[in-house]
N, C-alpha and C. Protein backbone atom coordinates (compact mmCIF):
# COMPACT_ATOMS: atom_id res chain seq x y z
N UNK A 1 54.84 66.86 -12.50
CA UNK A 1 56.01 67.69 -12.26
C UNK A 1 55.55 68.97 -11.56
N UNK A 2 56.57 69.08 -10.60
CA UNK A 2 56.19 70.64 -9.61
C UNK A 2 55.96 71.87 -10.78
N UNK A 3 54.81 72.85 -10.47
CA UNK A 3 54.56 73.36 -11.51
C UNK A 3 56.32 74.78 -11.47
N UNK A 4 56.86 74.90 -10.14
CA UNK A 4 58.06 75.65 -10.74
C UNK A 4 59.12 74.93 -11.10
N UNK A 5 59.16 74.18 -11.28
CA UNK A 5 59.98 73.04 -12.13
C UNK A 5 60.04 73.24 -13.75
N UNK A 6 58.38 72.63 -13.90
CA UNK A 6 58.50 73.07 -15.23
C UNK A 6 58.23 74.13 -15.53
N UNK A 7 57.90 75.35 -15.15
CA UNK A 7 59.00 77.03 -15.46
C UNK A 7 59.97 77.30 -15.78
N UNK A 8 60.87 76.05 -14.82
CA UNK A 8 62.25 76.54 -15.67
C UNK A 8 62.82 75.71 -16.73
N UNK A 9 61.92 74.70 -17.45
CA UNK A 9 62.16 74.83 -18.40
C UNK A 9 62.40 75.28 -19.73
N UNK A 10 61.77 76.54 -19.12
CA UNK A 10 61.38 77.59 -19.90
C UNK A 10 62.71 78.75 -20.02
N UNK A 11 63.75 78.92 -19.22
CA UNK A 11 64.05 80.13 -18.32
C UNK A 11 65.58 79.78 -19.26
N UNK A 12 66.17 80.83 -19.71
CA UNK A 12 67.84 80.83 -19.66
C UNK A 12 68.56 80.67 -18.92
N UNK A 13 69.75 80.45 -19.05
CA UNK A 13 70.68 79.58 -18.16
C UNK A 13 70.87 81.19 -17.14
N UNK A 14 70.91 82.56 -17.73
CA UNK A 14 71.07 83.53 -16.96
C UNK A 14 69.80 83.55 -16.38
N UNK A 15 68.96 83.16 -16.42
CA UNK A 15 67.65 83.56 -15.50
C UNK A 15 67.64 82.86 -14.82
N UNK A 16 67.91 81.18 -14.70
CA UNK A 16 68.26 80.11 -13.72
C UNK A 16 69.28 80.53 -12.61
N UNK A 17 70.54 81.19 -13.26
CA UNK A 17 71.54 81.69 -12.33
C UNK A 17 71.24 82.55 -11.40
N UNK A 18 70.29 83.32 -12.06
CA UNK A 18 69.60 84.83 -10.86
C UNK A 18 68.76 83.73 -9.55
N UNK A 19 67.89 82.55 -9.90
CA UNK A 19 67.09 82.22 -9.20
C UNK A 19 68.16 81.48 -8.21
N UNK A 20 68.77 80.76 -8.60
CA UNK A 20 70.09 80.26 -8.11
C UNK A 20 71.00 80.86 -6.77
N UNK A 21 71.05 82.55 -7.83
CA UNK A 21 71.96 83.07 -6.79
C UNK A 21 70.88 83.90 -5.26
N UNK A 22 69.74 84.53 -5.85
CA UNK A 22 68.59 85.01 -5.02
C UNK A 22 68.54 83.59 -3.73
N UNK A 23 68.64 82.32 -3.96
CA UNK A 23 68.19 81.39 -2.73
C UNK A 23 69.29 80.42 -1.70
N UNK A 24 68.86 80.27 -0.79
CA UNK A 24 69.70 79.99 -0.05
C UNK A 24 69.50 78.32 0.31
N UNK A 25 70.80 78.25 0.25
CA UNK A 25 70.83 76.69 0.54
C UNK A 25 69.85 75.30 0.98
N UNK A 26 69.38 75.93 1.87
CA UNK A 26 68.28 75.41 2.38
C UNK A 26 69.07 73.81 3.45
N UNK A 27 67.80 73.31 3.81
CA UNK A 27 68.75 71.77 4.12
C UNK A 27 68.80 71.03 3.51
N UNK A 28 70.12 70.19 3.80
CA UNK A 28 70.41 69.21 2.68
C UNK A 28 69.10 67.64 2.51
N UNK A 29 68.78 67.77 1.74
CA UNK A 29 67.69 66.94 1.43
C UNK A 29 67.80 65.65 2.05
N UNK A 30 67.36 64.72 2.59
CA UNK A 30 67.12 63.47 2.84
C UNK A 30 66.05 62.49 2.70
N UNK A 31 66.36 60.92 1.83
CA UNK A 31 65.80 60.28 1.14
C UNK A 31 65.54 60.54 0.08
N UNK A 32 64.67 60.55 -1.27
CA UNK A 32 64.60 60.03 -2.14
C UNK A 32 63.67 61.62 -3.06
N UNK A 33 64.28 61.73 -4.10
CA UNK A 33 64.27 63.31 -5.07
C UNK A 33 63.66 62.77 -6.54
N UNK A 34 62.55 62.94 -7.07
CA UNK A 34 62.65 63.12 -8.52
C UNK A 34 63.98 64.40 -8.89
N UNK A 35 64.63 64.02 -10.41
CA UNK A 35 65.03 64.89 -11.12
C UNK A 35 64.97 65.09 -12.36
N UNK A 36 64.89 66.11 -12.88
CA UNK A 36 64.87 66.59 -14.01
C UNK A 36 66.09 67.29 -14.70
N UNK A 37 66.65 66.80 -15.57
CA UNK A 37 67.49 67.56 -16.62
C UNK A 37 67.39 69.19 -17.16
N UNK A 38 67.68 69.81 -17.01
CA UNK A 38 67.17 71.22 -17.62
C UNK A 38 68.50 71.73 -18.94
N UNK A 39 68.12 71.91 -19.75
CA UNK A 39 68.88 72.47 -20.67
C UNK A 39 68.45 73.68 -21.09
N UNK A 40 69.23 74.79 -20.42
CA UNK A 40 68.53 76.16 -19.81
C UNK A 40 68.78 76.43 -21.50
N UNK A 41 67.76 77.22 -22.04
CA UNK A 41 67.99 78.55 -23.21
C UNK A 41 67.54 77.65 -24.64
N UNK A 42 67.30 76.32 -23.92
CA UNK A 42 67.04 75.51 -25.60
C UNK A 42 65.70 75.51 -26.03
N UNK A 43 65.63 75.54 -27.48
CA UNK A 43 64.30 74.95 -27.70
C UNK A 43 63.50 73.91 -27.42
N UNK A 44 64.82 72.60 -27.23
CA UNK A 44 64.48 71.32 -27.06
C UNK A 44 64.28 70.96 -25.14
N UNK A 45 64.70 71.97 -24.73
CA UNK A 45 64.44 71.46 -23.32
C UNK A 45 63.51 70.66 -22.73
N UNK A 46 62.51 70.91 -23.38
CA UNK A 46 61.32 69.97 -22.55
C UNK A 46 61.49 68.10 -22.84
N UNK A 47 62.03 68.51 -24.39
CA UNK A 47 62.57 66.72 -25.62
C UNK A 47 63.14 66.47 -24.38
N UNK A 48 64.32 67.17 -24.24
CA UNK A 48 65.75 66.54 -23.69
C UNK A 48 65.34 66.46 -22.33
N UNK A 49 64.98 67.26 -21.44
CA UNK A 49 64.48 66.79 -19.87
C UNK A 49 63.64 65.25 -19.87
N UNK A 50 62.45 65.09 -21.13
CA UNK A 50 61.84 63.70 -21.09
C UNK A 50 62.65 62.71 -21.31
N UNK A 51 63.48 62.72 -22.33
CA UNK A 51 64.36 62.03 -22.79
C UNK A 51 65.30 61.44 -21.39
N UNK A 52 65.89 62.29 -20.88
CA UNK A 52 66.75 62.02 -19.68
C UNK A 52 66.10 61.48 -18.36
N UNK A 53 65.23 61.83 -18.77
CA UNK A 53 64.02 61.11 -16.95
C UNK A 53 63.93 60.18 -17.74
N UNK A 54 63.37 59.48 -18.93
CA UNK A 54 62.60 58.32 -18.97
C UNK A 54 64.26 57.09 -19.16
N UNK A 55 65.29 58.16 -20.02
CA UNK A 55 66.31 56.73 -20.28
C UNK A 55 67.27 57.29 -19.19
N UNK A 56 67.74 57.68 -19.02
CA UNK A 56 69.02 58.10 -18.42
C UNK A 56 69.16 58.33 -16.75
N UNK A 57 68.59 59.45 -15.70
CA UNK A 57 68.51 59.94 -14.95
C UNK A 57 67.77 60.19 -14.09
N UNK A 58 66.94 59.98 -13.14
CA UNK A 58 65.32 60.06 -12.60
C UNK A 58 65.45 61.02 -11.18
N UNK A 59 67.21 61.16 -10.94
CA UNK A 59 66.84 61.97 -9.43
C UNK A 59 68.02 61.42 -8.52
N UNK A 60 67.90 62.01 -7.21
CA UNK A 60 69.13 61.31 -6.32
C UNK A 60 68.01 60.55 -5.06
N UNK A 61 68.85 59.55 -4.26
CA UNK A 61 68.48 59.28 -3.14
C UNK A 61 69.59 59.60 -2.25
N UNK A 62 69.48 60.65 -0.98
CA UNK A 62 70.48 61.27 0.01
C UNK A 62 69.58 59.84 1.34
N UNK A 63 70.91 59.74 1.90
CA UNK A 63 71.28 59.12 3.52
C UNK A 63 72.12 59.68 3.88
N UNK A 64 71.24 60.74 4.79
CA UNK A 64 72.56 61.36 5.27
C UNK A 64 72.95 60.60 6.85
N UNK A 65 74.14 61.04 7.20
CA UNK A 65 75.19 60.04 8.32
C UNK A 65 75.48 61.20 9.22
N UNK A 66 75.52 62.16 9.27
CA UNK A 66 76.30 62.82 10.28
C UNK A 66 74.54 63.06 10.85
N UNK A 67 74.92 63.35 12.40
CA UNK A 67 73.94 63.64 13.26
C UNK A 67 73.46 65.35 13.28
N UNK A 68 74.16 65.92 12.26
CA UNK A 68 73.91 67.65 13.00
C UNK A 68 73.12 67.68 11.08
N UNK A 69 73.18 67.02 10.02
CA UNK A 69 72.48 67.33 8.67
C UNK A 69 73.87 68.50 8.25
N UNK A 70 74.97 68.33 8.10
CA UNK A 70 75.75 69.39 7.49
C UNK A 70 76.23 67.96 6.28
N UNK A 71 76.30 67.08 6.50
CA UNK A 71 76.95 65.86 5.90
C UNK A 71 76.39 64.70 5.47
N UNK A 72 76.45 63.84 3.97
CA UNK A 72 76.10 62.80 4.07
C UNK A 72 76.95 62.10 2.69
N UNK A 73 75.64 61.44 2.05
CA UNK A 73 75.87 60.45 0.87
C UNK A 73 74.91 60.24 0.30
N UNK A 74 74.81 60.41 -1.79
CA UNK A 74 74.10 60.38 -2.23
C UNK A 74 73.81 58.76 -2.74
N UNK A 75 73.18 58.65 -3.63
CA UNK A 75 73.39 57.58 -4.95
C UNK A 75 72.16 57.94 -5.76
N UNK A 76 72.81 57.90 -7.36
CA UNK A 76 71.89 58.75 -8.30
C UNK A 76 71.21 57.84 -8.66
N UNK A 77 69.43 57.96 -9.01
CA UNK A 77 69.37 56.92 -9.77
C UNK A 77 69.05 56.90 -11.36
N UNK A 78 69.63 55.51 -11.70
CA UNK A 78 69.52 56.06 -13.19
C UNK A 78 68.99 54.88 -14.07
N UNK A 79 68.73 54.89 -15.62
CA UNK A 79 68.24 53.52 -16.25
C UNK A 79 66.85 53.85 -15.88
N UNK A 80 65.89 53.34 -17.13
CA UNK A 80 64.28 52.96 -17.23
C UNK A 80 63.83 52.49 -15.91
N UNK A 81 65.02 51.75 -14.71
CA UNK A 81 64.43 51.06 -14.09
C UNK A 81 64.89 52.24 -12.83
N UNK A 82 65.53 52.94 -12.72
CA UNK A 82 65.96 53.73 -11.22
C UNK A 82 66.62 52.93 -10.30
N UNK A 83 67.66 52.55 -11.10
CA UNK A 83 69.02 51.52 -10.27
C UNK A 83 69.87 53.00 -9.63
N UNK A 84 70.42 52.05 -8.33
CA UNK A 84 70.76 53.23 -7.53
C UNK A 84 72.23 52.75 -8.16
N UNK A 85 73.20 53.94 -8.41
CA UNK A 85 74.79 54.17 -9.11
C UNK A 85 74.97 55.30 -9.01
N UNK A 86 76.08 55.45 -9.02
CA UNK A 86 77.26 56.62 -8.29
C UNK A 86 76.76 57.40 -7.39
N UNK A 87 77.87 57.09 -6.23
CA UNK A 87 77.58 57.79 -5.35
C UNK A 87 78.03 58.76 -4.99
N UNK A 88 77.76 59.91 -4.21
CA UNK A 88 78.62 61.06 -4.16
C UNK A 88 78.73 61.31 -2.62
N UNK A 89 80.00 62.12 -1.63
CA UNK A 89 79.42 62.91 -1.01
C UNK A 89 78.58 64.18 -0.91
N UNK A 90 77.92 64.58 0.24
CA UNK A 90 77.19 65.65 0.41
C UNK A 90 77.77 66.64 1.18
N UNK A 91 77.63 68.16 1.14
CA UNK A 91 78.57 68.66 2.25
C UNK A 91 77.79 70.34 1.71
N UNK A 92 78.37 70.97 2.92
CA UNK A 92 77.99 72.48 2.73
C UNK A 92 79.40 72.99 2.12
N UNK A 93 79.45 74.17 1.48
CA UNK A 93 80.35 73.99 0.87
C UNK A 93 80.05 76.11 0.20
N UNK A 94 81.25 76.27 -0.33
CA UNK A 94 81.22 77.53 -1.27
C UNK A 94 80.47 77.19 -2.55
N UNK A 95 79.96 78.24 -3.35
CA UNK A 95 78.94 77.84 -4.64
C UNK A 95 80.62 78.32 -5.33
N UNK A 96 80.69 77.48 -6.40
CA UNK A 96 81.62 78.24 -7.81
C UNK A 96 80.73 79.05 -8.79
N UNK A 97 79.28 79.03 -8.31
CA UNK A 97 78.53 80.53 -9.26
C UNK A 97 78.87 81.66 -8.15
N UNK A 98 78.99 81.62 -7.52
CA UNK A 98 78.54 82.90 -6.58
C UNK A 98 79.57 83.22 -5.06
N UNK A 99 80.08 82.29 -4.97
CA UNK A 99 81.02 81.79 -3.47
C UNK A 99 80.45 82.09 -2.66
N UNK A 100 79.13 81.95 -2.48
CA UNK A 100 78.12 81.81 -1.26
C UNK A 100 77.78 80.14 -0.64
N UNK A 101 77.30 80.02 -0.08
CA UNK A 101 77.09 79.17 0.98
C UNK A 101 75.98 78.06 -0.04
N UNK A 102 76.35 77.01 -0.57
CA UNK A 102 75.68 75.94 -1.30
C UNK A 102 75.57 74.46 -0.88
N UNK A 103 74.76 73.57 -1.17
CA UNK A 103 74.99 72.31 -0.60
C UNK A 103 76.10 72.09 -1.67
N UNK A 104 76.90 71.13 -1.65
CA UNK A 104 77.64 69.96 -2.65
C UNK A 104 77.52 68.80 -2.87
N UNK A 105 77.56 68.10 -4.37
CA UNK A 105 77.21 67.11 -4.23
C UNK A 105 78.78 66.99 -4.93
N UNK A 106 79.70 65.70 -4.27
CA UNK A 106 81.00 65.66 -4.75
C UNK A 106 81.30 64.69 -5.34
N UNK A 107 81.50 64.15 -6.69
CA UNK A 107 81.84 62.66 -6.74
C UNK A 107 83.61 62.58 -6.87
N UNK A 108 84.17 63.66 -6.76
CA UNK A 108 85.76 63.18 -6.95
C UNK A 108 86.19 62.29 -6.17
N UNK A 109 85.89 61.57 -5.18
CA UNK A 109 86.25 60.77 -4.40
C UNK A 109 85.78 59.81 -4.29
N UNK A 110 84.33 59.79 -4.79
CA UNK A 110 83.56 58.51 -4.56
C UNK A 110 82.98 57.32 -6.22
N UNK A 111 83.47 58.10 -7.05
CA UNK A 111 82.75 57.56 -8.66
C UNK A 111 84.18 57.61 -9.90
N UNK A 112 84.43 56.85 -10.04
CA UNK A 112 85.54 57.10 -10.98
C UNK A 112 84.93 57.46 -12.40
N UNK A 113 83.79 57.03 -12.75
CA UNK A 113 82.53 57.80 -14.16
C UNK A 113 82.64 59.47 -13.83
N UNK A 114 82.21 59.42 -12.85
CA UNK A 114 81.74 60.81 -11.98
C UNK A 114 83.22 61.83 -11.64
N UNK A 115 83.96 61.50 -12.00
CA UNK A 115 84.87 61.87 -10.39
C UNK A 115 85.14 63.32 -11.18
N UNK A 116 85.21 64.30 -12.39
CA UNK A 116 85.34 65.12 -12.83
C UNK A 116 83.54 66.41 -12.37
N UNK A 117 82.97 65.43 -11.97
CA UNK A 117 81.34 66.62 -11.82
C UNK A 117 81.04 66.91 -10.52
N UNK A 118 81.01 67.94 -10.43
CA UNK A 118 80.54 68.69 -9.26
C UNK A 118 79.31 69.12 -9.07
N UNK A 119 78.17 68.95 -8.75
CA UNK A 119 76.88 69.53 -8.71
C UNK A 119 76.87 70.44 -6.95
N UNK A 120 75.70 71.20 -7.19
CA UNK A 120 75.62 72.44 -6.26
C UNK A 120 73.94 72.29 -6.23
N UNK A 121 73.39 72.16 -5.37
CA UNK A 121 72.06 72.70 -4.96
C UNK A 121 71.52 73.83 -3.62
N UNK A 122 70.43 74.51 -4.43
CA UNK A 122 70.11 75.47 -3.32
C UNK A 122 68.41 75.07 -3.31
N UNK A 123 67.87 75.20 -2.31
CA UNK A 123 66.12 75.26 -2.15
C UNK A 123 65.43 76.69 -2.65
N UNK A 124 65.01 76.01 -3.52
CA UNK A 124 64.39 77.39 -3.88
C UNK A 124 62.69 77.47 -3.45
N UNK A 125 61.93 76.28 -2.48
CA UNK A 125 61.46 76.39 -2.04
C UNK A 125 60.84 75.03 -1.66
N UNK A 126 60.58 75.01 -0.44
CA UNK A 126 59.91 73.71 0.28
C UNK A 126 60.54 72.87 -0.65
N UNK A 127 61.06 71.64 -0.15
CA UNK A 127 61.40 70.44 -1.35
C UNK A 127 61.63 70.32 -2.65
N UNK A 128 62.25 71.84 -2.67
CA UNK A 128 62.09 71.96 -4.49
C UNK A 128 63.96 72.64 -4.75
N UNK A 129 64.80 71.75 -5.37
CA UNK A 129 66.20 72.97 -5.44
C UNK A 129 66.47 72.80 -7.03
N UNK A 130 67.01 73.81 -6.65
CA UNK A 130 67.89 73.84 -8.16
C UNK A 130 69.22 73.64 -8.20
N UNK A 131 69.77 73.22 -9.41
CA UNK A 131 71.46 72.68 -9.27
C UNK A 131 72.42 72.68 -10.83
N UNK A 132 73.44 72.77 -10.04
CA UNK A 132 74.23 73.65 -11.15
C UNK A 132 75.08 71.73 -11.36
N UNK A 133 75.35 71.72 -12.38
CA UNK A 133 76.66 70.58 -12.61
C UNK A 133 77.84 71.36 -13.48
N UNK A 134 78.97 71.22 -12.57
CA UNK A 134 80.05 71.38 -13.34
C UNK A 134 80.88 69.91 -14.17
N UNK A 135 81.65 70.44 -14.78
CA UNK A 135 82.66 69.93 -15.31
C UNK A 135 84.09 69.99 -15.39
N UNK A 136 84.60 69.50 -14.23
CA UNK A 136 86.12 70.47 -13.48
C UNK A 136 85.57 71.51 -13.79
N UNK A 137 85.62 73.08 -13.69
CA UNK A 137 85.25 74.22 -13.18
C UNK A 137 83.94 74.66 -14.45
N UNK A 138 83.77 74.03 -15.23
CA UNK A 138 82.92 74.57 -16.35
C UNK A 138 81.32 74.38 -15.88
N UNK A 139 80.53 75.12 -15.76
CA UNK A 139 78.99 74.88 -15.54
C UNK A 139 78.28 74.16 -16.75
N UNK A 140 77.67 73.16 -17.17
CA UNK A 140 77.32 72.59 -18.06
C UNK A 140 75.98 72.46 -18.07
N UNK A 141 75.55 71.97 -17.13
CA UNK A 141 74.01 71.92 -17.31
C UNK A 141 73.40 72.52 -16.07
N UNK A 142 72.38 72.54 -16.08
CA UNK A 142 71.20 72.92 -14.71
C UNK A 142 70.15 71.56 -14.51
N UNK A 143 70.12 71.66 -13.02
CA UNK A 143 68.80 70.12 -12.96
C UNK A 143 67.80 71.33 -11.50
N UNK A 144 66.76 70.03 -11.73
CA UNK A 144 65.87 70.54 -10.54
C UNK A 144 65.96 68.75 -9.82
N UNK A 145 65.87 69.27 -8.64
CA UNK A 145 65.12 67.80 -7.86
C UNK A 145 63.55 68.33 -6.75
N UNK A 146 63.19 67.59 -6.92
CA UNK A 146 62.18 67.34 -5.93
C UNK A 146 61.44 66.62 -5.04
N UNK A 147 61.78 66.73 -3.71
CA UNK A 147 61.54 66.06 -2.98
C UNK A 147 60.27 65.15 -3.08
N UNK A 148 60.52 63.98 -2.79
CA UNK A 148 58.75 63.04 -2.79
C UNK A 148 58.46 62.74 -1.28
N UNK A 149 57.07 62.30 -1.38
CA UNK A 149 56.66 62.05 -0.17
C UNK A 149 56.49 60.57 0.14
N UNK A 150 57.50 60.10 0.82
CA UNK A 150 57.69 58.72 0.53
C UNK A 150 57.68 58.52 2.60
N UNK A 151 57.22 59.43 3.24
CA UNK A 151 57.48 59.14 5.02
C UNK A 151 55.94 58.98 5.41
């Protein structure tokens, strides 16, 4: 794991938000992301991040489609095995932390599981972002992804 990754497992959900709001969008990622769960402010964060990579969640894979990188399509992968399911669009977009300039990851249109979560990522450096998931407007959790070197 990227060693500022696991930093913020460490970090409160307000100290995540500062790093959050301090970085800028960056570009929208393409191909294939470890992710990590973050459950900002807990004791158990590190349990619950393993817990969620090994059963639940492992990261997204982006293809993006539009020719200029403002636009694409995710699919998360998830399960012991990293089956690709729900897909989302991708898009630049306003942050609902900050109403600054964020990627989006959208499933209201594309996941009927999904279609209530909104996730937000910004680069907080080289191949590395951080991301907010809502819940219709509620912030619920924080994730990291990180880019792999799979080219």
């Amino acid at each position: 794991m990227n060693n500022t990754v696991t930093s913020w497992l460490n970090k409160s959900r307000e100290e995540l938000d500062e790093i959050y709001r301090n970085a800028r969008p960056g570009d929208i990622p393409s191909g294939d992301t470890q992710g990590i769960a973050i459950l900002a402010g807990s004791l158990f964060s590190k349990i619950v991040a393993l817990l969620a990579r090994t059963f639940l969640w492992q990261g997204k894979v982006f293809d993006l489609f539009c020719p200029t990188g403002d636009a694409g399509i995710l699919v998360n992968k998830i399960t012991p095995f990293s089956m690709t399911f729900i897909i989302a669009k991708v898009y630049r977009d306003i942050s609902w932390l900050d109403g600054r300039d964020t990627i989006v990851i959208d499933y209201s249109k594309t996941s009927f599981v999904a279609k209530v979560i909104r996730d937000e990522i910004r680069e907080i450096e080289p191949g590395v972002y951080l991301g907010k998931v809502w819940w219709g407007k509620k912030h619920i959790l924080d994730f990291a992804l990180t880019k792999t070197n799979t080219d």
